[in-house]
N, C-alpha and C. Protein backbone atom coordinates (compact mmCIF):
# COMPACT_ATOMS: atom_id res chain seq x y z
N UNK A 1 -55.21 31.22 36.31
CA UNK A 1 -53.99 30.63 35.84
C UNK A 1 -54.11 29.12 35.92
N UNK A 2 -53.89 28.66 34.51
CA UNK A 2 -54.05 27.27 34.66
C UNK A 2 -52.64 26.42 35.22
N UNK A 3 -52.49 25.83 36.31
CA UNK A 3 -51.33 24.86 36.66
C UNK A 3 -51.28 23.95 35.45
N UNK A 4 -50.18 23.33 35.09
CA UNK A 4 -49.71 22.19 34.06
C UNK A 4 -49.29 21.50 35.02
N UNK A 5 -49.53 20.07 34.94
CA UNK A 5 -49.33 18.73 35.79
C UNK A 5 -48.49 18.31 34.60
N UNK A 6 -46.82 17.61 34.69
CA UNK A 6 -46.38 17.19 34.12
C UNK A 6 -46.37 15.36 34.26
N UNK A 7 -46.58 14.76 33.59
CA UNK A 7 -45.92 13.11 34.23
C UNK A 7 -44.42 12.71 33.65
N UNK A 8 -44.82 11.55 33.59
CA UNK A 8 -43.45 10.75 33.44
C UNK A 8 -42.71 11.02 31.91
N UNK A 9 -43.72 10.98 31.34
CA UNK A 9 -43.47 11.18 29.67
C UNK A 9 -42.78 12.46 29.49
N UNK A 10 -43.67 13.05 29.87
CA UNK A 10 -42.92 15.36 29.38
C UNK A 10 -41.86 15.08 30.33
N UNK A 11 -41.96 14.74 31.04
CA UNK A 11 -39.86 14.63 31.99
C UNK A 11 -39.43 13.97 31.62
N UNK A 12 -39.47 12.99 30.69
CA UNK A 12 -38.61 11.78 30.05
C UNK A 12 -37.92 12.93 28.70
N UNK A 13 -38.84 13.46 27.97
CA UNK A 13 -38.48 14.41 27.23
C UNK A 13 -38.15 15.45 27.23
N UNK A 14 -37.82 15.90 28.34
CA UNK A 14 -37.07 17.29 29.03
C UNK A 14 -35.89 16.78 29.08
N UNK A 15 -35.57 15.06 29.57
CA UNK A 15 -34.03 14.73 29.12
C UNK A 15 -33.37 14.33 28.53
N UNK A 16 -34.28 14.20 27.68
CA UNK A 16 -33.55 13.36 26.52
C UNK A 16 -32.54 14.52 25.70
N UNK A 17 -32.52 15.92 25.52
CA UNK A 17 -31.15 16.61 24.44
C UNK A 17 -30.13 16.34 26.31
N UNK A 18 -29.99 15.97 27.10
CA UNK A 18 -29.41 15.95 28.01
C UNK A 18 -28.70 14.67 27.90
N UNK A 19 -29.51 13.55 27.54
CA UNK A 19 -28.81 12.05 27.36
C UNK A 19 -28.06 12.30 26.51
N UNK A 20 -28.50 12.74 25.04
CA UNK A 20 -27.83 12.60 23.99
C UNK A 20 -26.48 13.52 24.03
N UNK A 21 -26.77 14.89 24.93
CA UNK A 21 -25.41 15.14 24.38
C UNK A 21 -24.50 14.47 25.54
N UNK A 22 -24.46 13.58 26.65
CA UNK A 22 -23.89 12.79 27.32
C UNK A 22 -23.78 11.58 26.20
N UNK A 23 -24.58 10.86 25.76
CA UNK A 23 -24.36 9.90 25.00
C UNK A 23 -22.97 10.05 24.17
N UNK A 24 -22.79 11.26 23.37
CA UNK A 24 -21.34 11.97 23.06
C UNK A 24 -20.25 11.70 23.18
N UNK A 25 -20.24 11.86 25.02
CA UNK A 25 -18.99 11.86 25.05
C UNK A 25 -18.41 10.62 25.05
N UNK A 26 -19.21 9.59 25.07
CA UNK A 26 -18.94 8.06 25.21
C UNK A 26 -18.76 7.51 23.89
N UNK A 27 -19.03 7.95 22.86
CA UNK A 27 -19.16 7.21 21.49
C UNK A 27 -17.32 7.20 21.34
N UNK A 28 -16.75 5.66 20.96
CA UNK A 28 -15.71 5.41 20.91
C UNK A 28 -14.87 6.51 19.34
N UNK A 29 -14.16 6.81 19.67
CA UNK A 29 -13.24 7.24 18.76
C UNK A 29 -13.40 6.29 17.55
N UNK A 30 -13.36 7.08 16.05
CA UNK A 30 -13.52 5.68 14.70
C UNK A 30 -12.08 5.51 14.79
N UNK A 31 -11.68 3.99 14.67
CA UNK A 31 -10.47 3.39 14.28
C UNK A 31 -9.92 3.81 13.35
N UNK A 32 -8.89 4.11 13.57
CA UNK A 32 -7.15 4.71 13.23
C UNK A 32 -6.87 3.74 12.00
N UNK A 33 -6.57 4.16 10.51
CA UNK A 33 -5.50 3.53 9.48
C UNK A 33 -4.39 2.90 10.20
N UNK A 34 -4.24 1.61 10.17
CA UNK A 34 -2.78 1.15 10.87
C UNK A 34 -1.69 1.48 9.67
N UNK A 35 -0.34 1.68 9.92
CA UNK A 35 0.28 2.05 8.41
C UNK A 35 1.31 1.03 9.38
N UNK A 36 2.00 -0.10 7.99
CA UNK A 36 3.28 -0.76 8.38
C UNK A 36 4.09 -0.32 7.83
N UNK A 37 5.61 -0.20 8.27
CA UNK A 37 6.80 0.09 7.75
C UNK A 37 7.52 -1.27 8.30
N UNK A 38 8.79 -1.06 7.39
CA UNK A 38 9.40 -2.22 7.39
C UNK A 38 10.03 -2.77 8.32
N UNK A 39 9.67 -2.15 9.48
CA UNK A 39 10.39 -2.02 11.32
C UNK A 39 9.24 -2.52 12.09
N UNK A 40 8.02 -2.96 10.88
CA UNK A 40 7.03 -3.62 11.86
C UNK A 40 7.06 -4.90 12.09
N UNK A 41 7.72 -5.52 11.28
CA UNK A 41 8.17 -7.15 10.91
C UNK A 41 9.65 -7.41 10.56
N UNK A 42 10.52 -8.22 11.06
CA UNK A 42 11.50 -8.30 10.52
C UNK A 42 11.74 -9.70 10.08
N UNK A 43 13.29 -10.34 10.01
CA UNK A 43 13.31 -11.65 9.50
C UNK A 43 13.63 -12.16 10.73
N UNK A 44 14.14 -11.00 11.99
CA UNK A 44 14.14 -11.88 13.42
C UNK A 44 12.97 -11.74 13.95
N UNK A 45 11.77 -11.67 13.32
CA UNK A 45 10.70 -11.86 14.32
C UNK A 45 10.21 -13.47 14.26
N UNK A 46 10.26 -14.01 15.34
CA UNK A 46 9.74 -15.32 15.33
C UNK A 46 8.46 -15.64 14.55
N UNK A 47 8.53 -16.62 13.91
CA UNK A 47 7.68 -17.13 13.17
C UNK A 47 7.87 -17.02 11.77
N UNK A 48 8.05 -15.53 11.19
CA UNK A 48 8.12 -15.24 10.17
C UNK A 48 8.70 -15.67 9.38
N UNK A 49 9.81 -16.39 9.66
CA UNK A 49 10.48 -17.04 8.28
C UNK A 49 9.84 -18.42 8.12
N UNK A 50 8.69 -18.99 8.63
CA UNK A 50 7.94 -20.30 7.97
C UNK A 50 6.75 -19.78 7.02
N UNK A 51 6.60 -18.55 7.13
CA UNK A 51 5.50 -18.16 6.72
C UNK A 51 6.06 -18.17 4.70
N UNK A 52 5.22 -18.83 3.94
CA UNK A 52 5.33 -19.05 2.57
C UNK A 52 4.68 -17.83 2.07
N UNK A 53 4.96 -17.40 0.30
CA UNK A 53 4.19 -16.77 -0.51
C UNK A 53 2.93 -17.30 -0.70
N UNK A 54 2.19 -16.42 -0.32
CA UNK A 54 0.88 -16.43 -0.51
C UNK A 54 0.20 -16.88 0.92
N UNK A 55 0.66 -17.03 2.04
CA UNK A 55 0.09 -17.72 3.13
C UNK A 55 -0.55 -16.24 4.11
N UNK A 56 -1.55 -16.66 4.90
CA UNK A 56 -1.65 -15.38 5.98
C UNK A 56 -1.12 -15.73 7.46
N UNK A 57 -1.00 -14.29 7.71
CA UNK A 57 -0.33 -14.58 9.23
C UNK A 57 -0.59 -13.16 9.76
N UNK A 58 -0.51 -13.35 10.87
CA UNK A 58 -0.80 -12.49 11.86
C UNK A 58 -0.04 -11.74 12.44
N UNK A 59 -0.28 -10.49 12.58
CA UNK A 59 0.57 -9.07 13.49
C UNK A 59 1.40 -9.52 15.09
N UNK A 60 2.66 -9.09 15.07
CA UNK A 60 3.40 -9.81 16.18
C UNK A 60 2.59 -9.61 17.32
N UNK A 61 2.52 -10.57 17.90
CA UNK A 61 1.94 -10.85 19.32
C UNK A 61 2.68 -11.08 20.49
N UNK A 62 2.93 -10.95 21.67
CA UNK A 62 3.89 -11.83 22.85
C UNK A 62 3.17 -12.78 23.34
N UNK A 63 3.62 -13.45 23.03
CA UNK A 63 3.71 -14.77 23.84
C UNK A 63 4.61 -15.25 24.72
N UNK A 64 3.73 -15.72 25.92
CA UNK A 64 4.00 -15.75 27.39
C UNK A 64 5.75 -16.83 27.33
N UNK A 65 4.90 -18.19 26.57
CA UNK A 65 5.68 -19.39 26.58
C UNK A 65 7.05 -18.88 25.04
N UNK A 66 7.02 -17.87 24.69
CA UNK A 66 8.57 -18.06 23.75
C UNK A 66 9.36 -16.83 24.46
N UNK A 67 8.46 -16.29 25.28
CA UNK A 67 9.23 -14.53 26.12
C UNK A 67 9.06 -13.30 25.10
N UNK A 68 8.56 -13.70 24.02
CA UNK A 68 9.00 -12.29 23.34
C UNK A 68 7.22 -12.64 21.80
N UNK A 69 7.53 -11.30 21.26
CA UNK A 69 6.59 -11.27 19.88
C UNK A 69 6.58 -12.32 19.23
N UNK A 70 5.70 -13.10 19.12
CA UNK A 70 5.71 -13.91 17.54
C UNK A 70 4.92 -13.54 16.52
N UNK A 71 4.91 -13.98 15.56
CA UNK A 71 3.92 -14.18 14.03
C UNK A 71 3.28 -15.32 14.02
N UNK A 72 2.07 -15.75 14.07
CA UNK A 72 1.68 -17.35 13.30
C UNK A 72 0.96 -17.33 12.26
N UNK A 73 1.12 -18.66 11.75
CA UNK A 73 0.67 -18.68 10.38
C UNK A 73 -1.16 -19.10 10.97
N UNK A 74 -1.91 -18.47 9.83
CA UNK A 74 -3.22 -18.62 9.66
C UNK A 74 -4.19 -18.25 8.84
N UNK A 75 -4.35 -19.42 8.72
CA UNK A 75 -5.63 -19.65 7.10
C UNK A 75 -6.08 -18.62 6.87
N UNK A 76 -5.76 -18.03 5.53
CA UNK A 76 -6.45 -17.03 4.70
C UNK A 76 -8.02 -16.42 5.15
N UNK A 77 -8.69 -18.04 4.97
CA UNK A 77 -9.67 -18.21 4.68
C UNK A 77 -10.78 -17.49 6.42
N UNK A 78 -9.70 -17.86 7.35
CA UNK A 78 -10.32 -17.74 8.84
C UNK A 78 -10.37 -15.91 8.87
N UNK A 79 -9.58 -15.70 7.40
CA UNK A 79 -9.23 -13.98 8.16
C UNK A 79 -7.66 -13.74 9.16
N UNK A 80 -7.35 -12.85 8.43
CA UNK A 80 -6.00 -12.32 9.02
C UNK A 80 -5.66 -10.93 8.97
N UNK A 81 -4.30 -11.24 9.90
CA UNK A 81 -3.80 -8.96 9.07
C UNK A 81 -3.05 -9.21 7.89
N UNK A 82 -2.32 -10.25 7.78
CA UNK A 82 -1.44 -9.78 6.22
C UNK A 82 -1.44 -11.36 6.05
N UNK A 83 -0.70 -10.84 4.55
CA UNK A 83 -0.89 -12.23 3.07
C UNK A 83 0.97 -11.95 2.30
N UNK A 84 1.60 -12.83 2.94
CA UNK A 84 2.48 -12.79 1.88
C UNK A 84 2.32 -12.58 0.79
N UNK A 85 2.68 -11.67 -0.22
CA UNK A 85 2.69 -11.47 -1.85
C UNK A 85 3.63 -12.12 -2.77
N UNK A 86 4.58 -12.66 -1.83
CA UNK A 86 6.09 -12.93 -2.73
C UNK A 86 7.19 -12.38 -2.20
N UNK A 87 8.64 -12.98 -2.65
CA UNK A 87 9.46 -12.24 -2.38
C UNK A 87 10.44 -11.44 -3.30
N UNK A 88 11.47 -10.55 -2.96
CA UNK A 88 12.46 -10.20 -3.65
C UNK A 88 13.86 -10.71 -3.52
N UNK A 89 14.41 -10.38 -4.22
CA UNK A 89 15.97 -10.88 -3.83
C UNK A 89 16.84 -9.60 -4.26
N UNK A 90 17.14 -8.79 -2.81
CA UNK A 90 18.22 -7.76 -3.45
C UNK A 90 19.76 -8.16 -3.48
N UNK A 91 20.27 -7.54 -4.46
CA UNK A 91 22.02 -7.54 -4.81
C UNK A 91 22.71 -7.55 -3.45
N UNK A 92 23.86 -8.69 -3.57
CA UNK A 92 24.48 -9.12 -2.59
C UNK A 92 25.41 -7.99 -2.61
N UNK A 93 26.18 -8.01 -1.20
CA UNK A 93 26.91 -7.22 -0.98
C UNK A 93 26.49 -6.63 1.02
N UNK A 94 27.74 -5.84 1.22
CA UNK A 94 27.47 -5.62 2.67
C UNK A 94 25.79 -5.16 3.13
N UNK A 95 25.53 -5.38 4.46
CA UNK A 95 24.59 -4.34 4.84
C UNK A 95 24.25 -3.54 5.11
N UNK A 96 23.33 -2.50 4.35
CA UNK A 96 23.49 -1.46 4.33
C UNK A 96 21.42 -1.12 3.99
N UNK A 97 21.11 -0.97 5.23
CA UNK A 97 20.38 -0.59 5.66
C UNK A 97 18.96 0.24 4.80
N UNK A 98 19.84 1.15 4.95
CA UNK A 98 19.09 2.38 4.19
C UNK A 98 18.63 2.14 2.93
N UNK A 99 19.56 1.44 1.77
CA UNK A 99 20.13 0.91 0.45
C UNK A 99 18.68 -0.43 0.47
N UNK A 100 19.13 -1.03 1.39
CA UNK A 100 18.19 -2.25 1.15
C UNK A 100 16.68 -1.71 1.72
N UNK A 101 16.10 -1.23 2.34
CA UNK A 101 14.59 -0.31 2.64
C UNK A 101 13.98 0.14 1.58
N UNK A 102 15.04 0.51 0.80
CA UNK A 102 14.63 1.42 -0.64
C UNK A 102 14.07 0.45 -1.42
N UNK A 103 15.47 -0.66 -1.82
CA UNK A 103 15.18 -1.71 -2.24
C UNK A 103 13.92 -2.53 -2.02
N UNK A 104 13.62 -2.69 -1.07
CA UNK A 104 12.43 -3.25 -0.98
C UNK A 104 11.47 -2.60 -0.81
N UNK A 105 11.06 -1.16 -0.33
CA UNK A 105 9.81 -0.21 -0.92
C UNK A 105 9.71 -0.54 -2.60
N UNK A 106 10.75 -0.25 -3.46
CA UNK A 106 10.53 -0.22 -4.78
C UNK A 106 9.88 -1.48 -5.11
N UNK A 107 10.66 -2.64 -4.62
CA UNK A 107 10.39 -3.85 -5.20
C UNK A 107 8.91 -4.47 -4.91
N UNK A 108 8.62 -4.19 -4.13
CA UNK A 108 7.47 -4.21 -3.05
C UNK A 108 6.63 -4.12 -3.85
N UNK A 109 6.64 -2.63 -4.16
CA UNK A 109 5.68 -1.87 -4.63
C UNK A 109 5.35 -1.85 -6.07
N UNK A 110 6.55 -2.65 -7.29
CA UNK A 110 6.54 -2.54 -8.06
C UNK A 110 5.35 -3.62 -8.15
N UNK A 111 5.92 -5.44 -7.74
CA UNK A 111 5.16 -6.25 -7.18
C UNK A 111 3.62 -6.63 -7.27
N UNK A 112 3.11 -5.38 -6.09
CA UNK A 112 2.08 -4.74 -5.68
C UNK A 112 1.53 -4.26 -6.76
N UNK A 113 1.83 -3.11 -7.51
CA UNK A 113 0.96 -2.62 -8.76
C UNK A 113 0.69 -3.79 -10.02
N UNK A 114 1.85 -4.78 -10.00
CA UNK A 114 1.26 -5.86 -10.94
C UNK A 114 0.16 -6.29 -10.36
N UNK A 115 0.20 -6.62 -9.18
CA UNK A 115 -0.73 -7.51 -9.17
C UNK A 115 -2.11 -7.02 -8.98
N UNK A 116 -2.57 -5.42 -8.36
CA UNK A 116 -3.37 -5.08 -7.58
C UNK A 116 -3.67 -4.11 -8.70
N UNK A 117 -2.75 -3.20 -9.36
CA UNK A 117 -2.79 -1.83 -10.05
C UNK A 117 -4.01 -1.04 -9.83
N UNK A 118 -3.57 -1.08 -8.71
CA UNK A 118 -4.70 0.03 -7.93
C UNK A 118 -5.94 -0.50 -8.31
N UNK A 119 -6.35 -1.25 -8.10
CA UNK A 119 -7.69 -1.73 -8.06
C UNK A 119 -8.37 -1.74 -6.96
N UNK A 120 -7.13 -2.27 -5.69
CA UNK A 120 -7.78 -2.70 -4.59
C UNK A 120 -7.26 -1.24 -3.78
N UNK A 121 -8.14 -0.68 -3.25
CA UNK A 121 -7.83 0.52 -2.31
C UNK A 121 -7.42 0.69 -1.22
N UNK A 122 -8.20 -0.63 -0.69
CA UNK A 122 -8.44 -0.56 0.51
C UNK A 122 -6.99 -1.68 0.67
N UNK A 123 -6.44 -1.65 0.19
CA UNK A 123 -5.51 -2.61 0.64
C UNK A 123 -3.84 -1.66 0.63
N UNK A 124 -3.01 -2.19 1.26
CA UNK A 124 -1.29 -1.42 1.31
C UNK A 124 -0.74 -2.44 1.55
N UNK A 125 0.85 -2.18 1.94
CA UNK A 125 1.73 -2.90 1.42
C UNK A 125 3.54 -2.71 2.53
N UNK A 126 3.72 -3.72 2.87
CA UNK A 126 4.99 -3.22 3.49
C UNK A 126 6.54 -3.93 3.25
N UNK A 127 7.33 -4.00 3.52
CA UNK A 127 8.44 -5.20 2.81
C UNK A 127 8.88 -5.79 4.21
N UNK A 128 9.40 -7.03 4.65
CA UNK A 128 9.54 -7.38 5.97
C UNK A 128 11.39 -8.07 5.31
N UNK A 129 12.05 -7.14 6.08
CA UNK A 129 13.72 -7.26 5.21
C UNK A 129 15.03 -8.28 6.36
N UNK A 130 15.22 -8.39 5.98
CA UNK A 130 16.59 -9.23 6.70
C UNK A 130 17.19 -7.91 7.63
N UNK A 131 17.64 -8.51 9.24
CA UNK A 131 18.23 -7.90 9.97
C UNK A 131 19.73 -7.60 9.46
N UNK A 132 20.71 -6.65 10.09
CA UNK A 132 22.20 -6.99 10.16
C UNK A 132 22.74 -8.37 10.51
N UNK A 133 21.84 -8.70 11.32
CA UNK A 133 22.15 -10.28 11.67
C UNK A 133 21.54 -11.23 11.08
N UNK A 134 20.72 -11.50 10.51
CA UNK A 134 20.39 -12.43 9.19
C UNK A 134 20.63 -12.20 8.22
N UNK A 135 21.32 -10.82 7.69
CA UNK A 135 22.09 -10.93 6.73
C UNK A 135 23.41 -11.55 6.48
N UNK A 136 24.38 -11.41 7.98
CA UNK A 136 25.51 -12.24 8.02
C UNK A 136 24.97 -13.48 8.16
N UNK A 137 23.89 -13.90 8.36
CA UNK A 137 24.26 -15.38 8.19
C UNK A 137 23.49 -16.11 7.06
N UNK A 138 23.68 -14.78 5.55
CA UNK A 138 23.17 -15.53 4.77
C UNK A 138 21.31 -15.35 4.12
N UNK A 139 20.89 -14.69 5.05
CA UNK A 139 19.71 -14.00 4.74
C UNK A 139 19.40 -13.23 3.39
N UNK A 140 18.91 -13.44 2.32
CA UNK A 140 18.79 -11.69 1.08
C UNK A 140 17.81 -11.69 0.70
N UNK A 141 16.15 -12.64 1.14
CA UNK A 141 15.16 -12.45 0.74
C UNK A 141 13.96 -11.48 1.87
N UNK A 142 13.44 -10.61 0.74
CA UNK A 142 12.55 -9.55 0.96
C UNK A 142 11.50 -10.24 0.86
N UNK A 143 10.73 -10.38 1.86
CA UNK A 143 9.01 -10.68 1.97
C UNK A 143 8.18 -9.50 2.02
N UNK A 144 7.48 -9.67 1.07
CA UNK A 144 6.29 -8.76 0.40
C UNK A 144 5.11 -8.96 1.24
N UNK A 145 4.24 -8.02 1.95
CA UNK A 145 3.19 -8.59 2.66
C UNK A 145 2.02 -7.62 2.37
N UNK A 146 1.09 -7.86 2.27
CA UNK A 146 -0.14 -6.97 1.77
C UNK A 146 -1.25 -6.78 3.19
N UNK A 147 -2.16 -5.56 3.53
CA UNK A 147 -3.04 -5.95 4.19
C UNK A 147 -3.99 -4.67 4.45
N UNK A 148 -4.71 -4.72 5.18
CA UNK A 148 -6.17 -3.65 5.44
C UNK A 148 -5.57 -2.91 5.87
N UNK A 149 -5.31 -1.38 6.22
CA UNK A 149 -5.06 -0.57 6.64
C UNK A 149 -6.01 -0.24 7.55
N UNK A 150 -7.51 -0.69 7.27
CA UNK A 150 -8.82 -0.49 8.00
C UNK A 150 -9.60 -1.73 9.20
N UNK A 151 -8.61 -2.57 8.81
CA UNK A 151 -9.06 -3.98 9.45
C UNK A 151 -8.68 -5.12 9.16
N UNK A 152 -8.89 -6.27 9.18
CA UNK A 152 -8.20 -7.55 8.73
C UNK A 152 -8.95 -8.04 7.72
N UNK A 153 -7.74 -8.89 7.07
CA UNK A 153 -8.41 -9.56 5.66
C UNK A 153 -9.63 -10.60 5.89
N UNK A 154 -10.49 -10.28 4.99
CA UNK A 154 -11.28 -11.76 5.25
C UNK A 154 -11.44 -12.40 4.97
N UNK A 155 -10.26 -12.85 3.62
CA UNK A 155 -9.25 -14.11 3.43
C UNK A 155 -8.73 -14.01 2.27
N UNK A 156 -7.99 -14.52 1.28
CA UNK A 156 -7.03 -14.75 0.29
C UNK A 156 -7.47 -12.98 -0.25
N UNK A 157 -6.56 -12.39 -0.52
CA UNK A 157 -6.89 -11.16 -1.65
C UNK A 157 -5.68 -10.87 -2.69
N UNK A 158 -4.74 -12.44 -3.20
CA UNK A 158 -4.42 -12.33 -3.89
C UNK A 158 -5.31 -12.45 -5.61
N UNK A 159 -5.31 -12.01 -6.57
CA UNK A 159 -5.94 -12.13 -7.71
C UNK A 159 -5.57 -13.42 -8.14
């Protein structure tokens, strides 16, 4: 009976289907579609109302020094999460919530297909609408905002 002397090598390869299926359990989860609705941004979120058509800015953040979420504005060009598209202006009259959401999905979206008509895939779309309370004081513009569902822009993706 012949003995087999193993070394370092044939035991390196006895563990390796052992690494790999450990390797497994560590491989990070693939990143999640972010989806915005219109409750992800409002017109009381700080910052947001300096932000112009066509400018980029960034997903609310807290900040230490204002106590609460902000938005800031930042160059297209550096890369961002969203791009103003423009705005709407819905029909005056009380607030009414539900009425104005619609309003600005449609308008949004109508917007959106001019400019994009499904060309761009990888891109979506959300409306950022006046509170009950910036509407009483005068508030009626709908900001249109475009962005990656997969990741951030990596700069201007208006046409």
């Amino acid at each position: 009976m012949e003995r087999r002397v193993e070394g370092p090598r044939a035991r390196r390869r006895g563990l390796l289907p052992a690494v790999l299926a450990l390797g497994t359990l560590f491989v990070p989860p693939a990143a999640e579609a972010t989806v915005k609705t219109e409750t992800f941004i409002t017109a009381e979120t700080t910052g947001i109302l300096l932000i112009e058509a066509g400018e980029c800015f960034s997903d609310p953040a807290y900040s230490v020094r204002a106590a609460e979420p902000i938005v800031v504005y930042t160059p297209c060009a550096q890369g961002a999460d969203n791009q103003s598209y423009g705005f709407t202006h819905p029909p005056d009259g009380r607030y009414d919530r539900e009425r104005l959401a619609a309003f600005a999905w449609r308008s949004c979206g109508e917007r959106f297909d001019r400019l994009w008509g499904g060309a761009r895939k990888d891109l979506a779309y959300y409306p950022i609408m006046p509170t009950a309370e910036t509407w009483a004081d005068g508030d009626r513009d709908v900001m249109c905002a475009v962005y990656r569902p997969e990741g951030r822009l990596t700069g201007s993706v208006l046409p």
